[in-house]
N, C-alpha and C. Protein backbone atom coordinates (compact mmCIF):
# COMPACT_ATOMS: atom_id res chain seq x y z
N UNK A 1 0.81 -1.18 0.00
CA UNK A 1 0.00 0.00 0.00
C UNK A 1 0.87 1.26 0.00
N UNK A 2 1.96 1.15 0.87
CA UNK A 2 2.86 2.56 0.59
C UNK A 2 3.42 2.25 -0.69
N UNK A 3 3.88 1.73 -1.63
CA UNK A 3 4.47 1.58 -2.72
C UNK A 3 3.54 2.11 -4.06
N UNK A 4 2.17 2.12 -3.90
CA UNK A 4 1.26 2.66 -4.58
C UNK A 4 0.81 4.11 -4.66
N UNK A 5 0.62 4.66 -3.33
CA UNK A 5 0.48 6.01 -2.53
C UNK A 5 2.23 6.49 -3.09
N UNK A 6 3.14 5.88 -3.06
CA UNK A 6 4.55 6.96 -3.34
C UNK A 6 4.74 6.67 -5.08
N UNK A 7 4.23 5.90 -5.86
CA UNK A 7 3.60 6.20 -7.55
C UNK A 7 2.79 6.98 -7.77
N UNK A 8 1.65 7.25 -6.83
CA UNK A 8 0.70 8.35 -7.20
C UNK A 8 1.39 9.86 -7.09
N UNK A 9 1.85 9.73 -5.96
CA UNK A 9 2.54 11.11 -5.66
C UNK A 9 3.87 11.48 -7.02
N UNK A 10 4.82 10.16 -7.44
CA UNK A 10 5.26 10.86 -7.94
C UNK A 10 4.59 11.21 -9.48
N UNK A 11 3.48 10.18 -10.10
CA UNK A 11 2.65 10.52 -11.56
C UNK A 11 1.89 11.96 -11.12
N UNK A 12 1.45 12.14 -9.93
CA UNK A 12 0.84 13.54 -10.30
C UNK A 12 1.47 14.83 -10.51
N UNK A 13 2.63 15.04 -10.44
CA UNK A 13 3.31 16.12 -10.88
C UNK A 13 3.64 16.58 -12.46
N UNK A 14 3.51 14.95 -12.91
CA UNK A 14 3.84 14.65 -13.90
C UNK A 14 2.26 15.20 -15.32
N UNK A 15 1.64 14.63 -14.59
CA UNK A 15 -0.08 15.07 -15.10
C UNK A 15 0.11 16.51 -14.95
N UNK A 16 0.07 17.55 -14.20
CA UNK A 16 0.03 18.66 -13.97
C UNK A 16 0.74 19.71 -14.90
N UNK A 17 2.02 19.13 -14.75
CA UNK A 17 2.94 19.85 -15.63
C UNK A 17 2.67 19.60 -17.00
N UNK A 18 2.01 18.24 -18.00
CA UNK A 18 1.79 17.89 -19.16
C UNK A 18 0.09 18.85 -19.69
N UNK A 19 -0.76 18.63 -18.34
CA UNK A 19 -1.84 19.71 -18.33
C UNK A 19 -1.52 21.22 -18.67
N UNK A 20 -0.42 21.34 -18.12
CA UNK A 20 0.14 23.06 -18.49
C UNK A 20 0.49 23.43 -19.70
N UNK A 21 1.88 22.49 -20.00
CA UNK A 21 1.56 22.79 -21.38
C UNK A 21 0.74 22.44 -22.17
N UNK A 22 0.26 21.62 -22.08
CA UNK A 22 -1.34 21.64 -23.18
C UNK A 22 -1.88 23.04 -23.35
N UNK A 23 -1.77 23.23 -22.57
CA UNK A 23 -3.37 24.55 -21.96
C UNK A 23 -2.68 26.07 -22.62
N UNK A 24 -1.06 25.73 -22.04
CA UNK A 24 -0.41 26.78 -23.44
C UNK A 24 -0.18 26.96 -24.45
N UNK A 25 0.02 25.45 -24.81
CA UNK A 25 0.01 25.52 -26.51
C UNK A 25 -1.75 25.97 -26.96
N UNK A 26 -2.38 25.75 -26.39
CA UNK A 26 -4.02 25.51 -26.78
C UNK A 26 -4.04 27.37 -26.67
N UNK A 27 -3.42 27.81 -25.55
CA UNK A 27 -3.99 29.56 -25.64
C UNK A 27 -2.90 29.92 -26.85
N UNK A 28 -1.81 29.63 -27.04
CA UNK A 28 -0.93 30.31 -28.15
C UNK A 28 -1.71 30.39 -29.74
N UNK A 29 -2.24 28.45 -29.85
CA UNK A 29 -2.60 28.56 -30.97
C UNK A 29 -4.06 29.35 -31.31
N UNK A 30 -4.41 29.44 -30.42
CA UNK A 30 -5.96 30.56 -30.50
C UNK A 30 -5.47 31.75 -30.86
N UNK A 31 -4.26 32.62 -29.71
CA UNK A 31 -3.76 33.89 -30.10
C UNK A 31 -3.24 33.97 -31.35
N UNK A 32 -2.39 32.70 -32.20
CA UNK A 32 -2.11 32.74 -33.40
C UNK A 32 -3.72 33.08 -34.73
N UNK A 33 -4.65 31.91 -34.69
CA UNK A 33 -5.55 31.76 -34.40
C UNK A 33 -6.47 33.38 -35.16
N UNK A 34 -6.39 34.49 -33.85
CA UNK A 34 -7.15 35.10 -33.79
C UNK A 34 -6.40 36.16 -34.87
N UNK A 35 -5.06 36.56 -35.27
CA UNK A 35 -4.16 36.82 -35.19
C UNK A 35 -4.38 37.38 -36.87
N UNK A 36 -4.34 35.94 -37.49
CA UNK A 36 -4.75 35.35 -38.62
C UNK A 36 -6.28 35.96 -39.16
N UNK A 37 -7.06 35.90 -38.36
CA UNK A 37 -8.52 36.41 -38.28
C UNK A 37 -8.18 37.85 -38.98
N UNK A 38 -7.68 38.36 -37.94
CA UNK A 38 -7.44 40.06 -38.16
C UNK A 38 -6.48 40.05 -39.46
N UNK A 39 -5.78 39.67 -39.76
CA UNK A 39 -4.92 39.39 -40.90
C UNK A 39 -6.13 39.68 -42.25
N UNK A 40 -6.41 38.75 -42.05
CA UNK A 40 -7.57 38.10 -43.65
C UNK A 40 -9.18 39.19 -43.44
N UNK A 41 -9.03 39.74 -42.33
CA UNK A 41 -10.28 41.55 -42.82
C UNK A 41 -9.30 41.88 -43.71
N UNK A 42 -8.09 42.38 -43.11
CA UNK A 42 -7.66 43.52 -44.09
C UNK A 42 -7.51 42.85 -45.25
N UNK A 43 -7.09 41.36 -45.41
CA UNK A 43 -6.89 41.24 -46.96
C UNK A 43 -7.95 41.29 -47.95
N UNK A 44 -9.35 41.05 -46.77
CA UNK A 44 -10.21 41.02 -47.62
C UNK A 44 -10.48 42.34 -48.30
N UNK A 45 -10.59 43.44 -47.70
CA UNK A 45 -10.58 44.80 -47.64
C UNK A 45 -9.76 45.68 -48.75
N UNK A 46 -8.23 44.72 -48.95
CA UNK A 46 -7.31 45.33 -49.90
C UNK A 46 -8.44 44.61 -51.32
N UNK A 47 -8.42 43.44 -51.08
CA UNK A 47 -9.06 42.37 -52.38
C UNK A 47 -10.02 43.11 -53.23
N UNK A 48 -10.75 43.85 -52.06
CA UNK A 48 -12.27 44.77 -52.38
C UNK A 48 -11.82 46.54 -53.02
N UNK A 49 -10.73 46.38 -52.54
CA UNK A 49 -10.09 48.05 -52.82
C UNK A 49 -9.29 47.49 -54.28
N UNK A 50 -8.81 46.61 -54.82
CA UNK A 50 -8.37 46.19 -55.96
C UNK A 50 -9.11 45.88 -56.79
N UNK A 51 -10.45 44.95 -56.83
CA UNK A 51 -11.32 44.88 -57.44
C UNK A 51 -12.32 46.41 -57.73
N UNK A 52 -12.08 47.28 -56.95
CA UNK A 52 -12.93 48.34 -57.34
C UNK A 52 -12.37 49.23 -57.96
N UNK A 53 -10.87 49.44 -57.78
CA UNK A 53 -10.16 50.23 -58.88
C UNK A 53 -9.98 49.24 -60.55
N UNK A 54 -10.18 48.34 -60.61
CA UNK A 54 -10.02 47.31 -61.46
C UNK A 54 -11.46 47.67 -62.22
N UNK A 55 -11.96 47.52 -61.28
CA UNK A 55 -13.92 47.71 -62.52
C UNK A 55 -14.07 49.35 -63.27
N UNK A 56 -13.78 50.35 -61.95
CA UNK A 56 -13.74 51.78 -62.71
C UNK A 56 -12.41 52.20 -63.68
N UNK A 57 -11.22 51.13 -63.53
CA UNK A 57 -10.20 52.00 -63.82
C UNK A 57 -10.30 51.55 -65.75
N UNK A 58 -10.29 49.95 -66.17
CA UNK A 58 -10.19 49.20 -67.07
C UNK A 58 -11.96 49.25 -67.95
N UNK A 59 -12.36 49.40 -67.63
CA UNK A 59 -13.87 49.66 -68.75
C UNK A 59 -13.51 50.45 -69.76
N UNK A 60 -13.92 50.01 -70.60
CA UNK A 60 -13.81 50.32 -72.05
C UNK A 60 -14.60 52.33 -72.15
N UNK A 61 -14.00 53.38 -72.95
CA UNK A 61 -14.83 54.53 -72.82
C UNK A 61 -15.79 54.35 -73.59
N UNK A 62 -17.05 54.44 -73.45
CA UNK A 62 -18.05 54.38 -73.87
C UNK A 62 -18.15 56.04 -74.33
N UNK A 63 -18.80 56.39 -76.00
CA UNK A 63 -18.97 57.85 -75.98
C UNK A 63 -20.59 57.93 -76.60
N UNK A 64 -21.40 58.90 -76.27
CA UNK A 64 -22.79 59.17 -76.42
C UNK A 64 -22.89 60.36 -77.74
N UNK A 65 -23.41 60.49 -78.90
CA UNK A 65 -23.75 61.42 -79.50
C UNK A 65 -25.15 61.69 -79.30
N UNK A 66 -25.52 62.60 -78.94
CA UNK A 66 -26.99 62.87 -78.65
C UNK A 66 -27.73 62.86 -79.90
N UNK A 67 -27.60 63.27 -81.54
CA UNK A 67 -28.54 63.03 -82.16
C UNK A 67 -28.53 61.46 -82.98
N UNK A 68 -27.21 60.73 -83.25
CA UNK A 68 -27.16 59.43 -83.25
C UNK A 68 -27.89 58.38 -82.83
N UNK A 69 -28.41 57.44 -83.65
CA UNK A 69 -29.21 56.30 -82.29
C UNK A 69 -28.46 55.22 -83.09
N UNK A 70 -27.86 54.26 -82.15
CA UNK A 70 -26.75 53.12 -82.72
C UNK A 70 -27.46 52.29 -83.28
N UNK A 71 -28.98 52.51 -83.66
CA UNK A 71 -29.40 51.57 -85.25
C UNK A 71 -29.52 52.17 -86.05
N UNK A 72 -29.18 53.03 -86.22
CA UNK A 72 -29.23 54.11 -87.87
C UNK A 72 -28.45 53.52 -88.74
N UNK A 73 -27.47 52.79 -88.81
CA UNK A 73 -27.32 52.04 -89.80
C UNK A 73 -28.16 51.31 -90.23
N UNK A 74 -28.86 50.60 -89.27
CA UNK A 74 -29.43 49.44 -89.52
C UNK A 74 -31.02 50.34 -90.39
N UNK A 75 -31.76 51.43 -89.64
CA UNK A 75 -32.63 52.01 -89.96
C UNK A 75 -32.49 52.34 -92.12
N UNK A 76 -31.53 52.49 -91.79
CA UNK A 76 -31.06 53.46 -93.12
C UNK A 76 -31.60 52.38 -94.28
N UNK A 77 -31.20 50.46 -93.94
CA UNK A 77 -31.43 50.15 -95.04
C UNK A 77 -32.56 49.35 -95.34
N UNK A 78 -33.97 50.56 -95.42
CA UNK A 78 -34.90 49.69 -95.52
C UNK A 78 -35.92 49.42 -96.45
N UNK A 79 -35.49 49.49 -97.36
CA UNK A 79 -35.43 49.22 -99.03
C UNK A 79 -35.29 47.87 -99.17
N UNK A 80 -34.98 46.71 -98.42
CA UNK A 80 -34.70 45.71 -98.78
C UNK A 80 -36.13 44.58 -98.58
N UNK A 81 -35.33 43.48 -99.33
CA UNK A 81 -36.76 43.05 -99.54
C UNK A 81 -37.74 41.85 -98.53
N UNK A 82 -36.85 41.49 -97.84
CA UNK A 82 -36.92 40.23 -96.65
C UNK A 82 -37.34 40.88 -95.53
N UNK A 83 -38.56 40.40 -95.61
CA UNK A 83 -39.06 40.83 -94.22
C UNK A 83 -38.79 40.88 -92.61
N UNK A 84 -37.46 40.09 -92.30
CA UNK A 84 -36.38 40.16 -91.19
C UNK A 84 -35.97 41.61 -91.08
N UNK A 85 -35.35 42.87 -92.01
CA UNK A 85 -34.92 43.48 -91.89
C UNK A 85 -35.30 44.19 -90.92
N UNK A 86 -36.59 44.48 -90.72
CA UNK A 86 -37.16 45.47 -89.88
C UNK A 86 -37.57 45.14 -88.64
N UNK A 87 -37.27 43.73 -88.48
CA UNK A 87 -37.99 43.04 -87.04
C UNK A 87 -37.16 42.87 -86.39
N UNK A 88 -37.58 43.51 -84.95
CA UNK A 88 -36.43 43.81 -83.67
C UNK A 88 -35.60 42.55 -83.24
N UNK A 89 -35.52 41.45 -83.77
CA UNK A 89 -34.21 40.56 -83.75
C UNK A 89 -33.05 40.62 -84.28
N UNK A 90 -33.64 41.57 -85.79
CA UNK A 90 -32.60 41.39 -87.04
C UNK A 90 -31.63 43.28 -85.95
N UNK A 91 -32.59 43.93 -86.28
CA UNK A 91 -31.83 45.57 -85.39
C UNK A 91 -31.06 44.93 -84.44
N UNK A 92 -31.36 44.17 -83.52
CA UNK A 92 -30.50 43.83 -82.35
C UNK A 92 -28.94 43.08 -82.21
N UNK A 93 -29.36 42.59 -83.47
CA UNK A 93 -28.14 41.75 -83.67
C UNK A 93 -27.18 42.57 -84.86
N UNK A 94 -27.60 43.62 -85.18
CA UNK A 94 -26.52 44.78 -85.47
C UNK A 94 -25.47 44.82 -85.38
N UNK A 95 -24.26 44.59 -85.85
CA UNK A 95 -22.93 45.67 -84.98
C UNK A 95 -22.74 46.78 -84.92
N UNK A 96 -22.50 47.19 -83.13
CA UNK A 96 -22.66 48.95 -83.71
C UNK A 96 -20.88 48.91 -82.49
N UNK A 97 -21.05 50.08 -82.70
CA UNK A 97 -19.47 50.28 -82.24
C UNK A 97 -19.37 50.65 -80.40
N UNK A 98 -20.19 50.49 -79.56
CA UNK A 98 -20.50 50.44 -78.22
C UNK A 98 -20.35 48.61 -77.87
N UNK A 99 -20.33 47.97 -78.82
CA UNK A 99 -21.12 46.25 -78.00
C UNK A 99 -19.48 45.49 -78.52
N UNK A 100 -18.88 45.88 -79.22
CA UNK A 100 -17.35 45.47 -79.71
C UNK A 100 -16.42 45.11 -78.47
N UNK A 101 -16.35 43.67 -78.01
CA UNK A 101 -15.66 43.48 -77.06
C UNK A 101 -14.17 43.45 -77.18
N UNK A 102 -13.18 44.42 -76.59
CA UNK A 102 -11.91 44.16 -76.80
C UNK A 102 -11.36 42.96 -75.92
N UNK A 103 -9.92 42.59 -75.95
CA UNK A 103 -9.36 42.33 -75.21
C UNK A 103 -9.34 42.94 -73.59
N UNK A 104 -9.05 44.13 -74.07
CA UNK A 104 -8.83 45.02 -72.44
C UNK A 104 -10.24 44.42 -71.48
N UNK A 105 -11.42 44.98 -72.01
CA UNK A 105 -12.46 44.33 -71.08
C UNK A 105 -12.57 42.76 -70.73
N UNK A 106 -12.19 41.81 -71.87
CA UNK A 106 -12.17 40.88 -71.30
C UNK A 106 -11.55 40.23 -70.16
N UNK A 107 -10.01 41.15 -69.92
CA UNK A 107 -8.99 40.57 -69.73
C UNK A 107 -9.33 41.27 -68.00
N UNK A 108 -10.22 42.66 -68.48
CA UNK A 108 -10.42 43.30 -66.94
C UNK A 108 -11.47 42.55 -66.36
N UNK A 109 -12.37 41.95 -66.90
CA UNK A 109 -13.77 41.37 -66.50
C UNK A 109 -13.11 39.38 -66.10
N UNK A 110 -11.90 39.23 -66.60
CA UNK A 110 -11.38 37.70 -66.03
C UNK A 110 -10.46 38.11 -64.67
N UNK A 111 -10.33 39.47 -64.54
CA UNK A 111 -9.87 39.76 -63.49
C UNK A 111 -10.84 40.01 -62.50
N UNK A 112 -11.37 40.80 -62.60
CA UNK A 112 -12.30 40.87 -61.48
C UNK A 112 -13.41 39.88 -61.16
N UNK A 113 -13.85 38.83 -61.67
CA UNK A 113 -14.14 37.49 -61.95
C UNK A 113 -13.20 36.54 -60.81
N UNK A 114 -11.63 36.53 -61.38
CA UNK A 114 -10.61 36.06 -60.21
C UNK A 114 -10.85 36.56 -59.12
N UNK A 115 -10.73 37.97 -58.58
CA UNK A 115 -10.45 38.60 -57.39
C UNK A 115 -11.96 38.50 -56.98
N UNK A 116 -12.96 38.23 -57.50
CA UNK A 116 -14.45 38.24 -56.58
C UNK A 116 -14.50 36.71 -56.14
N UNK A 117 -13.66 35.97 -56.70
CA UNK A 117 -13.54 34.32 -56.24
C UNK A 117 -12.73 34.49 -55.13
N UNK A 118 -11.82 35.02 -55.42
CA UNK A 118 -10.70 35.03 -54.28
C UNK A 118 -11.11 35.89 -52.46
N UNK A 119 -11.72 36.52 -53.06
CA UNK A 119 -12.63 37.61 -51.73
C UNK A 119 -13.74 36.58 -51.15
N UNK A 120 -14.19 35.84 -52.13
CA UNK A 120 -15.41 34.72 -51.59
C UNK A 120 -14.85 34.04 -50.51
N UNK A 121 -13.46 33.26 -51.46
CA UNK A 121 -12.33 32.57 -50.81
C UNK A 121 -12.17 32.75 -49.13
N UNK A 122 -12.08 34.28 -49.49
CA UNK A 122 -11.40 34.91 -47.92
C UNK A 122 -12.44 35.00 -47.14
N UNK A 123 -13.77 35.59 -47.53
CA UNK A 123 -14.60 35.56 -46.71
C UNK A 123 -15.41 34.13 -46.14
N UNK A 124 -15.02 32.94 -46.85
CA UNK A 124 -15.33 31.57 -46.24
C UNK A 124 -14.57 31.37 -45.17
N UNK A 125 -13.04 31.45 -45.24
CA UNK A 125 -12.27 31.56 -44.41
C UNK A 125 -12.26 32.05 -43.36
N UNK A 126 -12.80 33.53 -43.25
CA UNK A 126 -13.08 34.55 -42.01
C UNK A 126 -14.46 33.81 -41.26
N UNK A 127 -15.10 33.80 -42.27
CA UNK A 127 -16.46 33.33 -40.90
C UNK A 127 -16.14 32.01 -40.40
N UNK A 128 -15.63 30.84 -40.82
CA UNK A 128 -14.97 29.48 -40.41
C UNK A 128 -14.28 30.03 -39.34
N UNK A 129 -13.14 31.26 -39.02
CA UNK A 129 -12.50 31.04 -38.21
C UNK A 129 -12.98 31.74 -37.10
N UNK A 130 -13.96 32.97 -37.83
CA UNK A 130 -14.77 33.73 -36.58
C UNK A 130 -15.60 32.49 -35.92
N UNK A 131 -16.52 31.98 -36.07
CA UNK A 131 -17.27 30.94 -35.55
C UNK A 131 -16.44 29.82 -34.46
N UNK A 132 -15.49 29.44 -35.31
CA UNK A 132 -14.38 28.50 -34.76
C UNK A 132 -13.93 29.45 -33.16
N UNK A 133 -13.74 30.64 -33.47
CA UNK A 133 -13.29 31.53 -32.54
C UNK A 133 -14.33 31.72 -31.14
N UNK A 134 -15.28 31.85 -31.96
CA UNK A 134 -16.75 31.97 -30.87
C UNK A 134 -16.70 30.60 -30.18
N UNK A 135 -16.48 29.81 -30.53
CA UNK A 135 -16.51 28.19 -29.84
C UNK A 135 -15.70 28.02 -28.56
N UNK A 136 -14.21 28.85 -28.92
CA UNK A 136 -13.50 28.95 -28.34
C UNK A 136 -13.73 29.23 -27.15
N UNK A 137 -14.21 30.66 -27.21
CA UNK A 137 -14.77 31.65 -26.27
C UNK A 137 -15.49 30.83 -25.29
N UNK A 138 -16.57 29.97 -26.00
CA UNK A 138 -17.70 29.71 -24.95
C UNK A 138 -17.46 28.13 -23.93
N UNK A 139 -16.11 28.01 -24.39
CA UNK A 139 -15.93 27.01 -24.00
C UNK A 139 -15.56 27.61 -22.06
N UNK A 140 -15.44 28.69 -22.17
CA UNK A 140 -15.94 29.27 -20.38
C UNK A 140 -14.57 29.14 -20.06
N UNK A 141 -13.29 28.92 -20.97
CA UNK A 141 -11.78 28.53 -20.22
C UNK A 141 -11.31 30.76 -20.39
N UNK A 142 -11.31 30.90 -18.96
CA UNK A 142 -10.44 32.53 -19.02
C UNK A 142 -8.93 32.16 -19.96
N UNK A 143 -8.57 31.40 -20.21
CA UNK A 143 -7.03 31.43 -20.63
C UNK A 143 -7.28 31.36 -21.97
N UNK A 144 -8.07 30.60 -22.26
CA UNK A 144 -8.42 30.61 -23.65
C UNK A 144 -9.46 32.23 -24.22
N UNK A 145 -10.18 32.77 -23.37
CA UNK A 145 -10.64 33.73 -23.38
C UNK A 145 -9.90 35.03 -24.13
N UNK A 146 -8.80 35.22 -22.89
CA UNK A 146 -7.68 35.98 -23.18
C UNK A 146 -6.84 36.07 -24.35
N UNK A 147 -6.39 34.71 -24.91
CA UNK A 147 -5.78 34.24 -26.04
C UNK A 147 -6.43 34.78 -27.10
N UNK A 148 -7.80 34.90 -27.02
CA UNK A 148 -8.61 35.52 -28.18
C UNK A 148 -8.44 37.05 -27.86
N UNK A 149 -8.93 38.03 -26.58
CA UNK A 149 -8.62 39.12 -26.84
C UNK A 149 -7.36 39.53 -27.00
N UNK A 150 -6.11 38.54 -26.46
CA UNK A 150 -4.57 39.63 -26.68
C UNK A 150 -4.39 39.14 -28.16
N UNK A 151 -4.69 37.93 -28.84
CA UNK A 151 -4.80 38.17 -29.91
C UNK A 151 -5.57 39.16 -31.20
N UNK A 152 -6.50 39.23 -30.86
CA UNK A 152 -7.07 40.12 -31.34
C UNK A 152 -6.43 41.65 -31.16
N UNK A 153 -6.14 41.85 -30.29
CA UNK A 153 -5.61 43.58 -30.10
C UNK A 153 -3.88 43.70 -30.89
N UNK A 154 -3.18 42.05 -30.50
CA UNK A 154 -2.23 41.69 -31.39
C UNK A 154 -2.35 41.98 -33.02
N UNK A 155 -3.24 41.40 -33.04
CA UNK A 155 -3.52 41.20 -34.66
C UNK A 155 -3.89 42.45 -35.19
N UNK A 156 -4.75 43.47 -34.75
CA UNK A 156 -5.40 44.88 -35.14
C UNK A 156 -3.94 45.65 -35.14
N UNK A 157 -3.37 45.15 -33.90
CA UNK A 157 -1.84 46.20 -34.03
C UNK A 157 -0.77 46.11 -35.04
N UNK A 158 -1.10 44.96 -35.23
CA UNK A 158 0.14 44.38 -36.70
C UNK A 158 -0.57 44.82 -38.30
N UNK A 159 -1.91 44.63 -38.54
CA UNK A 159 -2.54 44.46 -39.51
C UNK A 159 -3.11 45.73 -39.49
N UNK A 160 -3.63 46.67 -39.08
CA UNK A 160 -4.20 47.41 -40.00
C UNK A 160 -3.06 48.52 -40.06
N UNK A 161 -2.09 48.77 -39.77
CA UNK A 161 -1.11 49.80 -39.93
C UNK A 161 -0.92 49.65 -42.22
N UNK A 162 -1.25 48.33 -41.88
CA UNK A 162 -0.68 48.09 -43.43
C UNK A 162 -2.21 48.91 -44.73
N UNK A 163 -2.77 48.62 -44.01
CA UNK A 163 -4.06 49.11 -45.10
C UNK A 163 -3.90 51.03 -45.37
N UNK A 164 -3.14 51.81 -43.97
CA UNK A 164 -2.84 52.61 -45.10
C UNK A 164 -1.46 52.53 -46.36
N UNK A 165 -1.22 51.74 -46.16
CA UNK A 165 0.10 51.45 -47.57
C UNK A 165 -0.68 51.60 -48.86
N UNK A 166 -2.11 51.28 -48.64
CA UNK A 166 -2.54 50.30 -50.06
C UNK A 166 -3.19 51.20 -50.76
């Protein structure tokens, strides 16, 4: 019976100390964690500030003549003898010089196409880890608690200094 009682005594120090670090790696990787969170707003934020100079900057100039109407070609030839000419399928399918897709728009419209995937991307990511984060929280551990706010104030301090760069 004493030989059992002096194994317990010495395994429980042993439990305690393996409990500790657990419990620190578990608050580090949350503070990392939260860290990351704050990271991926701002990227989302730059993603959204790139895509919006991308849509106004790359559009093709569109120009308006006020007495022009872009079927007057089509109007002009109606002398002909097939009764298509005049019926709003045949006008529509016109070429007029506004509907002429270049390269540039395509190439701006496969971009912003990419970067609205990629913002989706990020924003799947953010609510997965916000939620994940909330779990954290409610799990009622203060150490883990903390890990989320010093991360968080961590992460705001590192990350948004950068969004004025952009």
């Amino acid at each position: 019976m004493g030989k059992t009682a002096d194994l317990a005594m010495v395994q429980k120090p042993i439990i305690d100390t393996l409990h500790k670090e657990r419990m620190v790696l578990s608050v580090f990787v949350v503070l990392l964690l939260t860290v990351f969170y704050e990271l991926l707003k701002v990227w989302k934020v730059t993603i959204g500030k790139q895509m919006g100079s991308s849509i106004t900057h790359s559009s093709a100039p569109v120009s308006f003549s006020p007495g022009a109407s872009c079927f007057a070609p089509v109007m002009k030839c109606q002398e002909g003898s097939s009764s298509l000419t005049n019926s709003p399928s045949e006008i529509s399918l016109a070429p007029t010089e506004n509907t002429a897709i270049t390269a540039d728009t395509t190439a701006a419209a496969k971009k912003s196409w990419l970067l609205h995937c990629l913002q989706t991307a990020i924003h799947l990511l953010q609510v997965t880890l916000g939620y994940m984060l909330m779990l954290c929280v409610m799990s009622y551990n203060v150490w883990i608690f903390l890990g989320v706010i010093i991360g968080s104030v961590l992460g705001y301090f590192l990350a948004f200094p950068l969004l004025n760069h952009i």
